[in-house]
C-alpha atoms as a PDB file:
ATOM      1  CA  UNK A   1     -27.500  79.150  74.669  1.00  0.00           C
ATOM      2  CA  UNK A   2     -23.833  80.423  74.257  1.00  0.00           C
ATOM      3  CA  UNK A   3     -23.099  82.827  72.005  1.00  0.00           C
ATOM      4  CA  UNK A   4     -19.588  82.387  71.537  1.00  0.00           C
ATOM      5  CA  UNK A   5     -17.819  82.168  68.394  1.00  0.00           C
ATOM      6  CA  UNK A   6     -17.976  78.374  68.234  1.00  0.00           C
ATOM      7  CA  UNK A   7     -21.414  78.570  68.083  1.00  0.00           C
ATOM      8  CA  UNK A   8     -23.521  77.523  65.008  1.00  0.00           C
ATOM      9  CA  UNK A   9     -27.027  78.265  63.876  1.00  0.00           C
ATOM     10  CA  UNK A  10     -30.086  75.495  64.362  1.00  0.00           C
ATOM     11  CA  UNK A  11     -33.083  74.899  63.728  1.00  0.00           C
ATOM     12  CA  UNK A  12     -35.721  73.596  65.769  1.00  0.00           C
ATOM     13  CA  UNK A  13     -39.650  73.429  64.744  1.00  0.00           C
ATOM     14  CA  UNK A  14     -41.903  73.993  67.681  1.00  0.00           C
ATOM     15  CA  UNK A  15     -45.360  74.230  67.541  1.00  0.00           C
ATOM     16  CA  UNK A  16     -45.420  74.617  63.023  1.00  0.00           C
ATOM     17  CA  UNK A  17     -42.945  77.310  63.240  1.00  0.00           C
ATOM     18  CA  UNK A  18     -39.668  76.698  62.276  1.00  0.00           C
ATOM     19  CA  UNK A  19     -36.802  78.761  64.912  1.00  0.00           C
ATOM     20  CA  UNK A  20     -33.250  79.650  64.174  1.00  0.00           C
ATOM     21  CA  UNK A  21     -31.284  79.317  67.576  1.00  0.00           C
ATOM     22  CA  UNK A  22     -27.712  79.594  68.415  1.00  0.00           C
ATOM     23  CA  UNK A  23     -25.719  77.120  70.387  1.00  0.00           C
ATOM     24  CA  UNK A  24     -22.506  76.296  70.778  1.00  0.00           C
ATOM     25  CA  UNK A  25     -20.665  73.435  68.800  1.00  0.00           C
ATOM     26  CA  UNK A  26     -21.475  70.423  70.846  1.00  0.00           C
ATOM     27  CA  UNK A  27     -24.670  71.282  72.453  1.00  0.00           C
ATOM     28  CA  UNK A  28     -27.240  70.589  69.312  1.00  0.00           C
ATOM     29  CA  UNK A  29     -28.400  67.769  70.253  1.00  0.00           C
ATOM     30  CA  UNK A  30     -29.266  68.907  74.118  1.00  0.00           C
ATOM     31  CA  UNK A  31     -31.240  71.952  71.978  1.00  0.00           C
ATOM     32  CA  UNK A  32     -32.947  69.685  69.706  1.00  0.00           C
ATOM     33  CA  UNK A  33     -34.101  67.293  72.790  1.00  0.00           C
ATOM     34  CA  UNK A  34     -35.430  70.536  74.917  1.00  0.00           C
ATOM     35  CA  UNK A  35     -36.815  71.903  71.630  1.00  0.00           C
ATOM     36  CA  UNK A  36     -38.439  68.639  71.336  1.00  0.00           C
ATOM     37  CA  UNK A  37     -39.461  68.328  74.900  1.00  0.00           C
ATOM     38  CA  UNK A  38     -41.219  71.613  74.718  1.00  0.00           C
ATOM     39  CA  UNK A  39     -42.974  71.012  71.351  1.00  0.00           C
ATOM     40  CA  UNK A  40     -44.660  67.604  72.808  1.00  0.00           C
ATOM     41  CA  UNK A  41     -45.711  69.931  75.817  1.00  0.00           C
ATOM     42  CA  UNK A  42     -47.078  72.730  74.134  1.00  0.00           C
ATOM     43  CA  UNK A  43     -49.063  70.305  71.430  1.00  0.00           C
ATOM     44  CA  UNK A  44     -50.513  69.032  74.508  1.00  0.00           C
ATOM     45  CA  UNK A  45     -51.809  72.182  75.564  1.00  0.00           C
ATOM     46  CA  UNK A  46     -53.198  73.125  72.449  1.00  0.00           C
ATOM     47  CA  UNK A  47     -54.839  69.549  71.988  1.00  0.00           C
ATOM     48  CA  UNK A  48     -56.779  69.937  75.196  1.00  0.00           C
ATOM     49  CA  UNK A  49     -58.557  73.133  73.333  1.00  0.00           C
ATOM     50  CA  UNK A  50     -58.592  75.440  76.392  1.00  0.00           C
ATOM     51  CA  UNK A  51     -55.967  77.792  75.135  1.00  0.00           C
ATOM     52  CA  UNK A  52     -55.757  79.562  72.845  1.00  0.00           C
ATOM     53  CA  UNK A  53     -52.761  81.428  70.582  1.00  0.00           C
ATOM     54  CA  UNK A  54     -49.198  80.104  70.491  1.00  0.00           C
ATOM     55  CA  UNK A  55     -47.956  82.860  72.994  1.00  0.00           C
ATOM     56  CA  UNK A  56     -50.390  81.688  75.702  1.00  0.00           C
ATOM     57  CA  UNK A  57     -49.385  78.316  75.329  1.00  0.00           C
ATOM     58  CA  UNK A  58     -45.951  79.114  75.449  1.00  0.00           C
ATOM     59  CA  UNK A  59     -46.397  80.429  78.516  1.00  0.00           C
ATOM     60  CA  UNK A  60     -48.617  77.834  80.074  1.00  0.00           C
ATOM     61  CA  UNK A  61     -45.780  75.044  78.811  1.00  0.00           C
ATOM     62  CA  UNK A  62     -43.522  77.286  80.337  1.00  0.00           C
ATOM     63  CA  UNK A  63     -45.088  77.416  83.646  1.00  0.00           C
ATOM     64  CA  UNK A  64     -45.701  73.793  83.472  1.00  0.00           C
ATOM     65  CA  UNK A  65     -41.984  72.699  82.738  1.00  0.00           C
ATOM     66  CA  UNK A  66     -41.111  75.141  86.039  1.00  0.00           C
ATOM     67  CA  UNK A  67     -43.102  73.493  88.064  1.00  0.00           C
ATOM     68  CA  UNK A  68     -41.609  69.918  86.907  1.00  0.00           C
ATOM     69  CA  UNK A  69     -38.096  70.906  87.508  1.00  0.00           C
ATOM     70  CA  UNK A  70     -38.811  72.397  90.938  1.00  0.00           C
ATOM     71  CA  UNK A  71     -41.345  69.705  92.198  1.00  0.00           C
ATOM     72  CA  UNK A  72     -38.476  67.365  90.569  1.00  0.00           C
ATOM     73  CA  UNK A  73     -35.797  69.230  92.941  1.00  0.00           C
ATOM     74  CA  UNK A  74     -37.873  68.275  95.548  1.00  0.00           C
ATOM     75  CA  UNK A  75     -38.190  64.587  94.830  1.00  0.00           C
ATOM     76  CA  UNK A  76     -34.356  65.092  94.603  1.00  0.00           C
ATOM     77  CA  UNK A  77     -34.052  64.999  98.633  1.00  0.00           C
ATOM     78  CA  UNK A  78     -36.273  61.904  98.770  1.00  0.00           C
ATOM     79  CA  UNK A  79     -33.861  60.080  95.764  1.00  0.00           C
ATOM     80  CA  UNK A  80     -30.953  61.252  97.435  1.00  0.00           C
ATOM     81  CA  UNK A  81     -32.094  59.708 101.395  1.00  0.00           C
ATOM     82  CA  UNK A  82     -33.159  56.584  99.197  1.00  0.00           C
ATOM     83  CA  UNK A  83     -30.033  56.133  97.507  1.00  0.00           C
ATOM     84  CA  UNK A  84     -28.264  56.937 100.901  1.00  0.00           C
ATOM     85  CA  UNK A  85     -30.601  54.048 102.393  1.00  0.00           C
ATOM     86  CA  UNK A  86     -29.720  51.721  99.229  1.00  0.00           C
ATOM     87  CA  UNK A  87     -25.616  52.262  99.562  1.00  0.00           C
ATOM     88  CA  UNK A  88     -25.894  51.707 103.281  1.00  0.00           C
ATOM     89  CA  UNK A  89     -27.548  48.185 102.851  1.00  0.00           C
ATOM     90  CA  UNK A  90     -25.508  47.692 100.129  1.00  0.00           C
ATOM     91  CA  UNK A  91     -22.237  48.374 102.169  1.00  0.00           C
ATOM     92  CA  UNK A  92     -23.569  45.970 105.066  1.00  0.00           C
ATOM     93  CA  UNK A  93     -24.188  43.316 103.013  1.00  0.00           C
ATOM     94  CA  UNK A  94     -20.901  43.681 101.607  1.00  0.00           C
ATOM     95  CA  UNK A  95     -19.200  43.551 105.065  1.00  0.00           C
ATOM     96  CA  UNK A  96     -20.974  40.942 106.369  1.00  0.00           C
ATOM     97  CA  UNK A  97     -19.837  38.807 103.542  1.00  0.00           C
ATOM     98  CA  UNK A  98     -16.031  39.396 103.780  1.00  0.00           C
ATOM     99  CA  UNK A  99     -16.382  38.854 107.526  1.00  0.00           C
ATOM    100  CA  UNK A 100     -18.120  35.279 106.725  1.00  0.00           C
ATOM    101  CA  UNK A 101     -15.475  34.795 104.208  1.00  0.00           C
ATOM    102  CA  UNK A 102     -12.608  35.337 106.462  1.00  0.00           C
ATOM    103  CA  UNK A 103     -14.224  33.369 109.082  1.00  0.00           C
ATOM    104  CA  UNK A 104     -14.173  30.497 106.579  1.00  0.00           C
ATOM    105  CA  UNK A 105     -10.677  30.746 105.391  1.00  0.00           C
ATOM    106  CA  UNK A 106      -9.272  30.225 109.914  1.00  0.00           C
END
């Protein structure tokens, strides 16, 4: 988070433990979500009873949120080609019905 001097203290619970964390005026809410986020991944970890002590899981939710965003960067090139795909259609189908239209207005 930013530590400039717009930035205000907030607090975030993760895991029973309550954090202080600063962030700049206008990005609470993005903290609370992630803060949010990573307490609903970490309670899964715990709940599956395999690890053990909140630093472990940390670290296991951290390594599993990683692997999300970069297997997510990955899907990115598929969205993008399928999007590409989609506008391309999309563009055809719009050209094909202004040519019919002009053909019915001679």
């Amino acid at each position: 988070m930013n530590t400039n001097t717009d930035s205000r203290a907030v607090t975030v619970h993760i895991l029973d433990k309550e954090y202080m964390v600063s962030c700049s005026d206008g990005e609470q809410h993005d903290l609370m979500r992630s803060a949010d986020y990573l307490d609903k991944k970490m309670r899964e970890i715990r709940e599956h009873g395999k690890i053990i002590g909140s630093d472990r899981i940390a670290v296991i939710a951290a390594l599993n949120i990683s692997h999300e965003l970069l297997t997510q960067d990955g899907n990115q090139e598929k969205i993008d080609s399928n999007i590409g795909v989609r506008l391309k259609n999309l563009q055809e189908k719009i050209e094909d019905t202004l040519f019919e239209s002009q053909q019915l207005e001679f």
